[in-house]
ModelCIF file with pLDDT and N, C-alpha, C, O atoms, coordinates in Angstrom:
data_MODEL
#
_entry.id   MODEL 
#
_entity.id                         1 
_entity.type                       polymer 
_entity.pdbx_number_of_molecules   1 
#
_entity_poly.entity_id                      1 
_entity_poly.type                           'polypeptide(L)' 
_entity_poly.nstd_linkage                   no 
_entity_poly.nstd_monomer                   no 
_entity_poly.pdbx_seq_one_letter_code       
;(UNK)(UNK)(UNK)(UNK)(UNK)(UNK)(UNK)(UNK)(UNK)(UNK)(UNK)(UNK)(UNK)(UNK)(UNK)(UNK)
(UNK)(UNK)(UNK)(UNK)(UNK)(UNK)(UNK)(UNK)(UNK)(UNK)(UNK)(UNK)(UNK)(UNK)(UNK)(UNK)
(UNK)(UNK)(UNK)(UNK)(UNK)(UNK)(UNK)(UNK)(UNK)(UNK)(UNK)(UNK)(UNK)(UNK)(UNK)
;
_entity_poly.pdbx_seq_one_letter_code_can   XXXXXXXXXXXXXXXXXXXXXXXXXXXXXXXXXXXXXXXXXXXXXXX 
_entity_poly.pdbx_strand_id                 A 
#
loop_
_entity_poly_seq.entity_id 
_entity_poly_seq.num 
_entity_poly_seq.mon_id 
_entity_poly_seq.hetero 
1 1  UNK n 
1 2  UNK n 
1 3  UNK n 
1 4  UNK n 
1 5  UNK n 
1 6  UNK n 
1 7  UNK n 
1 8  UNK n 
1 9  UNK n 
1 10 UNK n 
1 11 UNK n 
1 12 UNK n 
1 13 UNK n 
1 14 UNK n 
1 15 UNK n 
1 16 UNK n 
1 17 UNK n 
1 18 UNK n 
1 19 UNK n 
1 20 UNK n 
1 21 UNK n 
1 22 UNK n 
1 23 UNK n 
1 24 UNK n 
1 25 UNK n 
1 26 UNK n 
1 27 UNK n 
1 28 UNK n 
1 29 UNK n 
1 30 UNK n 
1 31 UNK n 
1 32 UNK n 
1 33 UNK n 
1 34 UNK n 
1 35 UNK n 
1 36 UNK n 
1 37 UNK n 
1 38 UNK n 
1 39 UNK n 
1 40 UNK n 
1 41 UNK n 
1 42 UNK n 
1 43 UNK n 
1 44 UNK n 
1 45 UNK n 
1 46 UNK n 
1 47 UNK n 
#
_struct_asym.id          A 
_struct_asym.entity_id   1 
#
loop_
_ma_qa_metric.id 
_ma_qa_metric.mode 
_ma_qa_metric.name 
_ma_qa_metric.software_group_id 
_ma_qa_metric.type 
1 global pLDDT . pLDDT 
2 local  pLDDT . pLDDT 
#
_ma_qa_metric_global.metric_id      1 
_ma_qa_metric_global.metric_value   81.74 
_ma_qa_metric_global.model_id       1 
_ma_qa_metric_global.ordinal_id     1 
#
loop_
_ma_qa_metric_local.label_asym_id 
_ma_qa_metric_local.label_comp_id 
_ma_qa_metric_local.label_seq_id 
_ma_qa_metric_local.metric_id 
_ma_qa_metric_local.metric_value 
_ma_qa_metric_local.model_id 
_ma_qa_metric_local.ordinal_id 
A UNK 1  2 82.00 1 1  
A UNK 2  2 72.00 1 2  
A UNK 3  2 70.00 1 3  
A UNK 4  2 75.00 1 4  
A UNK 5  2 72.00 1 5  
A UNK 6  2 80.00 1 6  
A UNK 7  2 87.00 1 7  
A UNK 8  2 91.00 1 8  
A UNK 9  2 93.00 1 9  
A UNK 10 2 94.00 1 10 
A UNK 11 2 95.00 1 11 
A UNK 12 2 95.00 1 12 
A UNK 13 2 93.00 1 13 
A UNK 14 2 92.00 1 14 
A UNK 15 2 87.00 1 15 
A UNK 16 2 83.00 1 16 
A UNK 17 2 77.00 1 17 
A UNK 18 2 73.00 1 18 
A UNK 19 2 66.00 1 19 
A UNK 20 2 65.00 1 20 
A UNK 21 2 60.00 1 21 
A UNK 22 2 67.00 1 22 
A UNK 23 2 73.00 1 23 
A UNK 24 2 77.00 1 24 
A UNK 25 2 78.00 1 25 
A UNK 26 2 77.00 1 26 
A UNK 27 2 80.00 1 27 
A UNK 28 2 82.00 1 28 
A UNK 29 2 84.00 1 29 
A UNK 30 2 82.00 1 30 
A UNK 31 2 86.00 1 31 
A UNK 32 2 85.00 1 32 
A UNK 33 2 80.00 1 33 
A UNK 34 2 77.00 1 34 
A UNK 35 2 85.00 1 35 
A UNK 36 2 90.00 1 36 
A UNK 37 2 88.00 1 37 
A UNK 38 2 81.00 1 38 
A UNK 39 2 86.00 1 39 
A UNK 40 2 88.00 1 40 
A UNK 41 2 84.00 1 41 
A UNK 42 2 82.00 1 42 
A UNK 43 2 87.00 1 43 
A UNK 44 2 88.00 1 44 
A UNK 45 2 84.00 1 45 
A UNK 46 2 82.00 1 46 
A UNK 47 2 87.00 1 47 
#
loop_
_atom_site.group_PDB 
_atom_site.id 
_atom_site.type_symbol 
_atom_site.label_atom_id 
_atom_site.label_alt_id 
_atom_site.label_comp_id 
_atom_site.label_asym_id 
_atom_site.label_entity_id 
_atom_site.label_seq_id 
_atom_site.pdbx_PDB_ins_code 
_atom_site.Cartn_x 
_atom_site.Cartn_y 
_atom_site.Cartn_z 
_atom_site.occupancy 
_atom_site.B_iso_or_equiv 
_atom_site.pdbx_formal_charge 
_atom_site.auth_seq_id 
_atom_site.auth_comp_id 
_atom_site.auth_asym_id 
_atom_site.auth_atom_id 
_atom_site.pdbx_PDB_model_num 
ATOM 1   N N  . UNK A 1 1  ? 7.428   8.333  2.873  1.00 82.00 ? 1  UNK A N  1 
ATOM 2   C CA . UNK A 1 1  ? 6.137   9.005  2.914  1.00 82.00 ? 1  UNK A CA 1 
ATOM 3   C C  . UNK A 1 1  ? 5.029   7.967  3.060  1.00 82.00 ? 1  UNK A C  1 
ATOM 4   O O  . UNK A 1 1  ? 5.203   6.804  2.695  1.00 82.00 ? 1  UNK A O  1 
ATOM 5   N N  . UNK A 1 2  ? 4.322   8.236  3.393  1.00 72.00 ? 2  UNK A N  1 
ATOM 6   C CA . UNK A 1 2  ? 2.960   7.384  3.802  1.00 72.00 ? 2  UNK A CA 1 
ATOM 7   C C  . UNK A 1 2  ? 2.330   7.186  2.313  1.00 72.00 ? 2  UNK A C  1 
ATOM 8   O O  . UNK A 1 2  ? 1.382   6.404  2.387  1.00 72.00 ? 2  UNK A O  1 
ATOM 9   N N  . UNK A 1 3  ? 2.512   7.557  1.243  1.00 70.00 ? 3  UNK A N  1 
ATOM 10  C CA . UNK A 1 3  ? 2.072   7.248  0.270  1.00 70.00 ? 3  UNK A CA 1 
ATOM 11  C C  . UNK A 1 3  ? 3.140   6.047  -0.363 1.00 70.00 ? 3  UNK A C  1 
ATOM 12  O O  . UNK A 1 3  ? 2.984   5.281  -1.314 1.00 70.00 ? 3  UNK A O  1 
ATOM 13  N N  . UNK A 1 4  ? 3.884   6.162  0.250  1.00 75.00 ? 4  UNK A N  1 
ATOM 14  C CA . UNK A 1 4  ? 5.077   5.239  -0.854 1.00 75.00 ? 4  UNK A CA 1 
ATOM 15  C C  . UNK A 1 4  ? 4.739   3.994  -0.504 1.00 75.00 ? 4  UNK A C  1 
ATOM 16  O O  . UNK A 1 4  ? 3.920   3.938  0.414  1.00 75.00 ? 4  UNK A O  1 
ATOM 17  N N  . UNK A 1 5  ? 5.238   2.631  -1.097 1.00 72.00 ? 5  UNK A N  1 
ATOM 18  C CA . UNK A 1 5  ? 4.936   1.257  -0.841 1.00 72.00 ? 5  UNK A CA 1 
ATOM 19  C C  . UNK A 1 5  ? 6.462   0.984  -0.226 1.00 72.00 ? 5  UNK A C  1 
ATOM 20  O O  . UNK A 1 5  ? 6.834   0.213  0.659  1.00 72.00 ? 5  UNK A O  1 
ATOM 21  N N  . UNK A 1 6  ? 7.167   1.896  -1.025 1.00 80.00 ? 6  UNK A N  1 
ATOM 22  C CA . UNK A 1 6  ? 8.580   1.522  -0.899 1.00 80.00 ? 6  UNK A CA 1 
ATOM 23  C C  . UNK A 1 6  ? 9.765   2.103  -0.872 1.00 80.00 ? 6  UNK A C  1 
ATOM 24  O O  . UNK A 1 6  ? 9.782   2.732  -1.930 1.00 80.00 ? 6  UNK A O  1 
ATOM 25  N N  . UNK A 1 7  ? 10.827  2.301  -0.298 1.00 87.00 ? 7  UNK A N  1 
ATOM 26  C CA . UNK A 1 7  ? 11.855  3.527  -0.470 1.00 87.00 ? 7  UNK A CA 1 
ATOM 27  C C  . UNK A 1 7  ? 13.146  2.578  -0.188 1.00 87.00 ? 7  UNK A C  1 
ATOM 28  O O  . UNK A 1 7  ? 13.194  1.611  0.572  1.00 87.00 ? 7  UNK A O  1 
ATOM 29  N N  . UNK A 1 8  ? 14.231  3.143  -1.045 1.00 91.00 ? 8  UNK A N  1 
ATOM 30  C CA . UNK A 1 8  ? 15.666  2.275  -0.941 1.00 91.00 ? 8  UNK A CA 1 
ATOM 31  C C  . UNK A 1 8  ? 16.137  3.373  0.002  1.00 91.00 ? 8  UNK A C  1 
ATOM 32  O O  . UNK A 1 8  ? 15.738  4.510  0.255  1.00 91.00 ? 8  UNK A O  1 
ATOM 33  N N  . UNK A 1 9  ? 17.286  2.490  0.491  1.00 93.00 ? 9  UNK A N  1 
ATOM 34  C CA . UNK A 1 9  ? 18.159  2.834  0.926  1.00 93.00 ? 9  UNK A CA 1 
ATOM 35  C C  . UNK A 1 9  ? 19.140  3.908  0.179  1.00 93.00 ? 9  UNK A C  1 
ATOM 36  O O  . UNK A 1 9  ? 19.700  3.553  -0.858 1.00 93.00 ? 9  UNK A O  1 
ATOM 37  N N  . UNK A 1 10 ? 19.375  5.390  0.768  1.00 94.00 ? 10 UNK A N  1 
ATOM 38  C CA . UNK A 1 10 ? 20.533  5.753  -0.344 1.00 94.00 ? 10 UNK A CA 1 
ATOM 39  C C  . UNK A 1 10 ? 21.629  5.407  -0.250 1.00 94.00 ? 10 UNK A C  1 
ATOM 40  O O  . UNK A 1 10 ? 22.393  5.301  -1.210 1.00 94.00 ? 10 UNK A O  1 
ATOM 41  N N  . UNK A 1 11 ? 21.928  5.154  0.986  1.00 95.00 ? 11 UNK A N  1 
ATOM 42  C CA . UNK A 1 11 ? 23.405  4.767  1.578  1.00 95.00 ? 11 UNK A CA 1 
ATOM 43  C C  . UNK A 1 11 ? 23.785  3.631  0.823  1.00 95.00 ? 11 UNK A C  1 
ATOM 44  O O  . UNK A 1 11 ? 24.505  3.810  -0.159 1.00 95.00 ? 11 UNK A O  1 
ATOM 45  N N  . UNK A 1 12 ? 23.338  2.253  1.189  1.00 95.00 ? 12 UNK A N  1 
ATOM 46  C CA . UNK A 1 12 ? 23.648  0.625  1.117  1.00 95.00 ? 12 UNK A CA 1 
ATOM 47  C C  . UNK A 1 12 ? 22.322  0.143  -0.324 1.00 95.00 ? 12 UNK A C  1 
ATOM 48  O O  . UNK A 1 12 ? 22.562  -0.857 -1.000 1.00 95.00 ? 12 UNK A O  1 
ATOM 49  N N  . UNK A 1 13 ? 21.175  0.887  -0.571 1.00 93.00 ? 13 UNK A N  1 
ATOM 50  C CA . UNK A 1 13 ? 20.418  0.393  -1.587 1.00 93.00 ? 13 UNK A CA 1 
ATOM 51  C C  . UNK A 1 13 ? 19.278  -0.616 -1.224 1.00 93.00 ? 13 UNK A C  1 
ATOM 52  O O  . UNK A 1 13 ? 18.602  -1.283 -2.008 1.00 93.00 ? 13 UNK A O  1 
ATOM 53  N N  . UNK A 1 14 ? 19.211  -0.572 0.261  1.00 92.00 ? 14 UNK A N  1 
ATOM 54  C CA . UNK A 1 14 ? 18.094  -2.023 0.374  1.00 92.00 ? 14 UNK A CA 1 
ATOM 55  C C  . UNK A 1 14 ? 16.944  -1.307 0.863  1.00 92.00 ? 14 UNK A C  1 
ATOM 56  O O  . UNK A 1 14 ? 16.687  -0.481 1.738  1.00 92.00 ? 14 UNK A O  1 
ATOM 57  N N  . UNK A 1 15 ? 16.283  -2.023 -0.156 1.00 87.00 ? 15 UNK A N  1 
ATOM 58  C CA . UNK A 1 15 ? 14.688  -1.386 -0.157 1.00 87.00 ? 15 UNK A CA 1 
ATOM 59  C C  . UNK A 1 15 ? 13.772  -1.891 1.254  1.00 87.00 ? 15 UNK A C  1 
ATOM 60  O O  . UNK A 1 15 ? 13.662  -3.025 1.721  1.00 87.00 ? 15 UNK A O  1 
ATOM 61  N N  . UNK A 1 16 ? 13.310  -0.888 1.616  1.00 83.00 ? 16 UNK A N  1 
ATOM 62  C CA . UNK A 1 16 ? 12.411  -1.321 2.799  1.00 83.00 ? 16 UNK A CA 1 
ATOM 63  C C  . UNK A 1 16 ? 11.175  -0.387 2.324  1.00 83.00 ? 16 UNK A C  1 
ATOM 64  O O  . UNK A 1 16 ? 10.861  0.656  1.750  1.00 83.00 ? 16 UNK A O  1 
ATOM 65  N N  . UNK A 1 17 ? 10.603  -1.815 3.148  1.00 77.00 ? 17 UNK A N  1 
ATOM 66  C CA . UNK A 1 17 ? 8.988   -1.607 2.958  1.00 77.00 ? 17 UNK A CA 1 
ATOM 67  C C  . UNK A 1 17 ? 7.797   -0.650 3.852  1.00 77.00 ? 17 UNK A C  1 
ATOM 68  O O  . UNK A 1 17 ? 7.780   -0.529 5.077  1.00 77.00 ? 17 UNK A O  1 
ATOM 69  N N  . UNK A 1 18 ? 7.121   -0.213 3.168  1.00 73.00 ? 18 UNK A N  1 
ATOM 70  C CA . UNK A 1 18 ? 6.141   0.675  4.326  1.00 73.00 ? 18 UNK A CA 1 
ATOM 71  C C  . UNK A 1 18 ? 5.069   0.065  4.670  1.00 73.00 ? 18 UNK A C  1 
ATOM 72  O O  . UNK A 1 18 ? 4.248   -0.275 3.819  1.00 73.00 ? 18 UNK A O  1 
ATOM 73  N N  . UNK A 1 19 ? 4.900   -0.174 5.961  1.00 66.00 ? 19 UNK A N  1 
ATOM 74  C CA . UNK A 1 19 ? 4.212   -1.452 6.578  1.00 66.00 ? 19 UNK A CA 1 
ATOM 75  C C  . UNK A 1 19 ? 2.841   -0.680 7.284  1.00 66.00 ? 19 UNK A C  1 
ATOM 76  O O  . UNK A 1 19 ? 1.923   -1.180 7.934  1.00 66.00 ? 19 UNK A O  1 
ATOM 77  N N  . UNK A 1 20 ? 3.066   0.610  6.919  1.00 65.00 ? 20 UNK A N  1 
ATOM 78  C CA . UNK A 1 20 ? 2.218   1.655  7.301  1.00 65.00 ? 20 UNK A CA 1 
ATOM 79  C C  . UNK A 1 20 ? 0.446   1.686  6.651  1.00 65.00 ? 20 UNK A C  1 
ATOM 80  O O  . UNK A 1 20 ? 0.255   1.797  5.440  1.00 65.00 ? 20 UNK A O  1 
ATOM 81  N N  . UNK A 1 21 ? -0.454  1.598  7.415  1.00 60.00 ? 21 UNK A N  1 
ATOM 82  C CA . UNK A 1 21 ? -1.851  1.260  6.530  1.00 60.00 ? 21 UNK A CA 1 
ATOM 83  C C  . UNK A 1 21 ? -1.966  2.429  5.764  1.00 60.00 ? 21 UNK A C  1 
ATOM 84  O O  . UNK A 1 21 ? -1.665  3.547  6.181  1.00 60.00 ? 21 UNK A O  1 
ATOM 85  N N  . UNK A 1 22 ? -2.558  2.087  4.241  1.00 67.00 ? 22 UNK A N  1 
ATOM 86  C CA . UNK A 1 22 ? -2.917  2.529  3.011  1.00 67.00 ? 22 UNK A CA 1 
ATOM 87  C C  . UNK A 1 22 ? -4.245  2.735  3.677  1.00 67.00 ? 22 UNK A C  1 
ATOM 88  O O  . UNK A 1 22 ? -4.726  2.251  4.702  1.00 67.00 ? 22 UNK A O  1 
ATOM 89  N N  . UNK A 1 23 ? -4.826  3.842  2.545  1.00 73.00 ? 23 UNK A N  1 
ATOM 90  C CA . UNK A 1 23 ? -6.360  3.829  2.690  1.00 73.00 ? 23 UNK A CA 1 
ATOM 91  C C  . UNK A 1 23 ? -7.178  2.994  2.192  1.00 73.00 ? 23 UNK A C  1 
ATOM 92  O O  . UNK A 1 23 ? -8.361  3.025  2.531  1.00 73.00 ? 23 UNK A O  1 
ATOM 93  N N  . UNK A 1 24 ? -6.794  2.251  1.455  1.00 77.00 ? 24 UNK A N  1 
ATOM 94  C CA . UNK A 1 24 ? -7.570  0.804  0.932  1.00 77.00 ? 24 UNK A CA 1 
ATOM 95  C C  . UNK A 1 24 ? -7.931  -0.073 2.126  1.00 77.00 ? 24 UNK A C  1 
ATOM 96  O O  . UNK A 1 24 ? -8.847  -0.887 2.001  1.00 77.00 ? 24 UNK A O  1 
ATOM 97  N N  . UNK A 1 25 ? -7.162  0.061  3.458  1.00 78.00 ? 25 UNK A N  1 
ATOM 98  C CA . UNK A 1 25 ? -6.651  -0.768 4.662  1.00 78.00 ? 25 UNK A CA 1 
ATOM 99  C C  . UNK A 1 25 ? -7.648  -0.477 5.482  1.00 78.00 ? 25 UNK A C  1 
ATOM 100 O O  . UNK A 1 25 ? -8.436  -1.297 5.955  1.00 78.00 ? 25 UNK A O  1 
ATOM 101 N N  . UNK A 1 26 ? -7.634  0.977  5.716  1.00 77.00 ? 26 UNK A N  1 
ATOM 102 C CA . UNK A 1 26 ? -8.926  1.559  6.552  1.00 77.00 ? 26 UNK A CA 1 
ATOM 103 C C  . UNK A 1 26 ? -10.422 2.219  6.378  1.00 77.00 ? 26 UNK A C  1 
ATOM 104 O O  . UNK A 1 26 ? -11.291 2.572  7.174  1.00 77.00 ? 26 UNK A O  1 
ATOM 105 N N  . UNK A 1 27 ? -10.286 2.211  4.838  1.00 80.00 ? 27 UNK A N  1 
ATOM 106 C CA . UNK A 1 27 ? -11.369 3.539  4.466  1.00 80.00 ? 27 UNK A CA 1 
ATOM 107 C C  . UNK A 1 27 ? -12.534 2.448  4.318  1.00 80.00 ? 27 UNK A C  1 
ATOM 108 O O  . UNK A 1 27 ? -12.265 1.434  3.673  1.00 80.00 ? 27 UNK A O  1 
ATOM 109 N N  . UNK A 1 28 ? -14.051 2.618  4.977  1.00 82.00 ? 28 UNK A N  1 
ATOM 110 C CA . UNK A 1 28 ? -15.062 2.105  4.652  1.00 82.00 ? 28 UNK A CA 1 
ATOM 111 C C  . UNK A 1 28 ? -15.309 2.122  3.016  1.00 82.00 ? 28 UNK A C  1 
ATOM 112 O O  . UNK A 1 28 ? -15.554 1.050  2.462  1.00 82.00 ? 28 UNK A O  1 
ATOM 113 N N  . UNK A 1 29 ? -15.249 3.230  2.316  1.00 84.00 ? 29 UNK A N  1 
ATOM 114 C CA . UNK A 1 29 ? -15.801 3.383  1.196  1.00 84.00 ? 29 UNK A CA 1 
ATOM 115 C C  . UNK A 1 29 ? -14.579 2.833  -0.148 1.00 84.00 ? 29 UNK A C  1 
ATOM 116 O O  . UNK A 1 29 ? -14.628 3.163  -1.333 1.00 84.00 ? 29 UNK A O  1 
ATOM 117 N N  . UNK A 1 30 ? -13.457 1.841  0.575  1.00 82.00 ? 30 UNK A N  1 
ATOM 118 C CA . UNK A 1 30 ? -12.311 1.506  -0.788 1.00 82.00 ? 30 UNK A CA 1 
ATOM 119 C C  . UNK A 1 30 ? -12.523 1.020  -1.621 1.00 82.00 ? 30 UNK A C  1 
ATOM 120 O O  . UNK A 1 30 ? -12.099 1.264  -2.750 1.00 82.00 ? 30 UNK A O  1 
ATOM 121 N N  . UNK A 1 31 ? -13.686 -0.312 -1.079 1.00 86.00 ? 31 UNK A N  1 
ATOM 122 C CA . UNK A 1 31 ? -14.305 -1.083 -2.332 1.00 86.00 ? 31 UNK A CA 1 
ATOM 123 C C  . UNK A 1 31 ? -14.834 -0.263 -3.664 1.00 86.00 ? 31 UNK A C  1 
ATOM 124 O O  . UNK A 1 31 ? -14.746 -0.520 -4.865 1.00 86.00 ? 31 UNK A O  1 
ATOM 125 N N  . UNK A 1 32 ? -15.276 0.564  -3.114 1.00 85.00 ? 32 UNK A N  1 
ATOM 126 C CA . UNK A 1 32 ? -16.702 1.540  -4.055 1.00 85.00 ? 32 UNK A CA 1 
ATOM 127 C C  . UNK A 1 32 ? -15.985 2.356  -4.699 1.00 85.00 ? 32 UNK A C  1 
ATOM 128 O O  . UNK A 1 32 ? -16.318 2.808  -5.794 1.00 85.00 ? 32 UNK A O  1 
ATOM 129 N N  . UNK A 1 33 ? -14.821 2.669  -4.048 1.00 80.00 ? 33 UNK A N  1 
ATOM 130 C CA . UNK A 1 33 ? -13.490 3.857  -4.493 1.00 80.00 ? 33 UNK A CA 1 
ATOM 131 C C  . UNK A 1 33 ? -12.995 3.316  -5.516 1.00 80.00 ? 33 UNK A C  1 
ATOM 132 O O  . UNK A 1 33 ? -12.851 4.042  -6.499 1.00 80.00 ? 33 UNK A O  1 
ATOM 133 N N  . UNK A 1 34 ? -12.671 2.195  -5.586 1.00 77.00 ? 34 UNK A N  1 
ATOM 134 C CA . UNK A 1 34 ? -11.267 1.852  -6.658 1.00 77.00 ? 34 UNK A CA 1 
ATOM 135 C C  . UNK A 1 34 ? -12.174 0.117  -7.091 1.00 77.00 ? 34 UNK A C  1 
ATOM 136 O O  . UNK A 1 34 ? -11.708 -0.635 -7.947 1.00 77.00 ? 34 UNK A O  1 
ATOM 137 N N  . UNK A 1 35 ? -13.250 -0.155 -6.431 1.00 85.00 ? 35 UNK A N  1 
ATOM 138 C CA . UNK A 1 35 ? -13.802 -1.345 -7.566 1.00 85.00 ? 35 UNK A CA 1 
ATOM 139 C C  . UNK A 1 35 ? -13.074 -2.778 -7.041 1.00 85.00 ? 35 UNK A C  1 
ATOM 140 O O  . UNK A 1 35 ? -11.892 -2.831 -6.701 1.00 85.00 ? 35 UNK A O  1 
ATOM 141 N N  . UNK A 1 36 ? -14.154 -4.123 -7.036 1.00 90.00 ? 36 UNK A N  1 
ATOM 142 C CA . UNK A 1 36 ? -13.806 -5.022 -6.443 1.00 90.00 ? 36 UNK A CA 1 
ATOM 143 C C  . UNK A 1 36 ? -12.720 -5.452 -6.720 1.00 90.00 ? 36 UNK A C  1 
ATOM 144 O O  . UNK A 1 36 ? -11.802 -5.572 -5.909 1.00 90.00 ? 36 UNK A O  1 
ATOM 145 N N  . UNK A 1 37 ? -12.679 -5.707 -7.749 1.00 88.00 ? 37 UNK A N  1 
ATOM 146 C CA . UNK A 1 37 ? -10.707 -6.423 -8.281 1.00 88.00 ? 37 UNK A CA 1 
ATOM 147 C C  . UNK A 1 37 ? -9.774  -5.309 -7.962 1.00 88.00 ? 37 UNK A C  1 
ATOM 148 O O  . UNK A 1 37 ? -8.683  -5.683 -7.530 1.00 88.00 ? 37 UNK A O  1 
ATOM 149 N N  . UNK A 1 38 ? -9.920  -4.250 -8.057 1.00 81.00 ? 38 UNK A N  1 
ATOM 150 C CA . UNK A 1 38 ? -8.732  -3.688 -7.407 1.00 81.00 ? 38 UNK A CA 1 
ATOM 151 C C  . UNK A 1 38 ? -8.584  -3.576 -6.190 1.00 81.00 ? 38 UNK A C  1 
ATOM 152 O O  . UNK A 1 38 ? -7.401  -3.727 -5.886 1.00 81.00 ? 38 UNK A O  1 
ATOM 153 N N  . UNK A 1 39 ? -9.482  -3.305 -5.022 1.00 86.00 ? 39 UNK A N  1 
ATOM 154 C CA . UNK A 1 39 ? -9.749  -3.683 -4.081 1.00 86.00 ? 39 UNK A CA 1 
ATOM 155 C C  . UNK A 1 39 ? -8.955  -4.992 -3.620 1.00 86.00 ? 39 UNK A C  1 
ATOM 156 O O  . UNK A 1 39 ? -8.062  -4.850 -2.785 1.00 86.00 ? 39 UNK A O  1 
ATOM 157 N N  . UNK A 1 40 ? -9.192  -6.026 -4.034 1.00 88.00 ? 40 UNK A N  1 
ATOM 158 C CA . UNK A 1 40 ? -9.008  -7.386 -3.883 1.00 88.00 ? 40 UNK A CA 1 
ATOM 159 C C  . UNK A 1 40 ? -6.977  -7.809 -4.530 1.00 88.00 ? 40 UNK A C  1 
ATOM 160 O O  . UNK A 1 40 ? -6.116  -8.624 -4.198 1.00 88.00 ? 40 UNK A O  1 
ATOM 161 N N  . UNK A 1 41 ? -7.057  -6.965 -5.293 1.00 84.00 ? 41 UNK A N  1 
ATOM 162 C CA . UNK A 1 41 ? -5.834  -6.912 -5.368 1.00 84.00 ? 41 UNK A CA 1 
ATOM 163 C C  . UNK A 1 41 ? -4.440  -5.797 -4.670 1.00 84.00 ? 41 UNK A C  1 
ATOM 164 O O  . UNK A 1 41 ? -3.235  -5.998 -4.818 1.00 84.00 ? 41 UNK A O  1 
ATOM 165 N N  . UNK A 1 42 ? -4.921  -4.946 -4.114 1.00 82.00 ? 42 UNK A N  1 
ATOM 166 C CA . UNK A 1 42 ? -4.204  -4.119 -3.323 1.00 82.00 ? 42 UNK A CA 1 
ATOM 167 C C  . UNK A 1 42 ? -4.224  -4.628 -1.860 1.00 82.00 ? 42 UNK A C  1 
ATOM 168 O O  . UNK A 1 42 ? -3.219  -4.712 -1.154 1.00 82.00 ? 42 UNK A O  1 
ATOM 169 N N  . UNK A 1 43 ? -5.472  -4.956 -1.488 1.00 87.00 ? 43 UNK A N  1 
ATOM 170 C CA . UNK A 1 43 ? -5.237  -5.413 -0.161 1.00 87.00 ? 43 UNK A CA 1 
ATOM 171 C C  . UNK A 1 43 ? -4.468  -7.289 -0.250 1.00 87.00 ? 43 UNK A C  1 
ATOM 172 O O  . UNK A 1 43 ? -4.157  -7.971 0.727  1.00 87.00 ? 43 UNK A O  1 
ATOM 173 N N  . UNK A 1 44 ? -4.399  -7.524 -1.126 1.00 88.00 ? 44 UNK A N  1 
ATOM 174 C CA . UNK A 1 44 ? -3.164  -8.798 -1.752 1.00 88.00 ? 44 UNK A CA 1 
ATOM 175 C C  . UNK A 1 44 ? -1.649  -8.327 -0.916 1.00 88.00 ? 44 UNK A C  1 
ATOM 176 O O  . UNK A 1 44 ? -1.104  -8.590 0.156  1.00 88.00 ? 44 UNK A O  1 
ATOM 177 N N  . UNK A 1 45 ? -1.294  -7.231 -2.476 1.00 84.00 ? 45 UNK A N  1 
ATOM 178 C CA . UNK A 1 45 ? -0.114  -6.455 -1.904 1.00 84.00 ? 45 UNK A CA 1 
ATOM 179 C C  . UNK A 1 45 ? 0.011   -6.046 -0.529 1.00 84.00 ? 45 UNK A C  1 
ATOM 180 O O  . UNK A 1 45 ? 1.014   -6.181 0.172  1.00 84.00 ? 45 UNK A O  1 
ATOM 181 N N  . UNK A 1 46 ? -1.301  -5.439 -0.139 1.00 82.00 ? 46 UNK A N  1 
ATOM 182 C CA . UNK A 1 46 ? -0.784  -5.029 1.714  1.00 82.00 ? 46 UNK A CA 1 
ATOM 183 C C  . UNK A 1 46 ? -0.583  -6.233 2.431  1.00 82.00 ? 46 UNK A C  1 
ATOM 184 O O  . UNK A 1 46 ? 0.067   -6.076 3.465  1.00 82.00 ? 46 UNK A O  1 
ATOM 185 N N  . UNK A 1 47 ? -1.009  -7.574 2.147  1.00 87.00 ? 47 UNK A N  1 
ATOM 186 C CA . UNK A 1 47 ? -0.475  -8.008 3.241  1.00 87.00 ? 47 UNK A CA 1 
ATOM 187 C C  . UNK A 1 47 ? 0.768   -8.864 2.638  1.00 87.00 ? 47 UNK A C  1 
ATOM 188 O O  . UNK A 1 47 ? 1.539   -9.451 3.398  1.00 87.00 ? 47 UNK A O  1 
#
């Protein structure tokens, strides 16, 4: 799902990643949404 960061495998178990942009990624208003350090730390994780 476009919300997930992450989903395993059910078959074999290997986690793959969703490389898919978050709204933190695109939204003008993310800073103001969720606040500079979190901000600053999610777009960490995205890349």
């Amino acid at each position: 799902f476009s919300t997930d960061t992450q989903v395993t495998c059910e078959k074999c178990g290997f986690v793959a990643y969703n490389d898919s942009l978050s709204c933190v990624q695109w939204c003008k208003y993310a800073r103001k949404c969720v606040g500079d350090e979190m901000y600053e730390h999610m777009m960490e994780i995205a890349a």
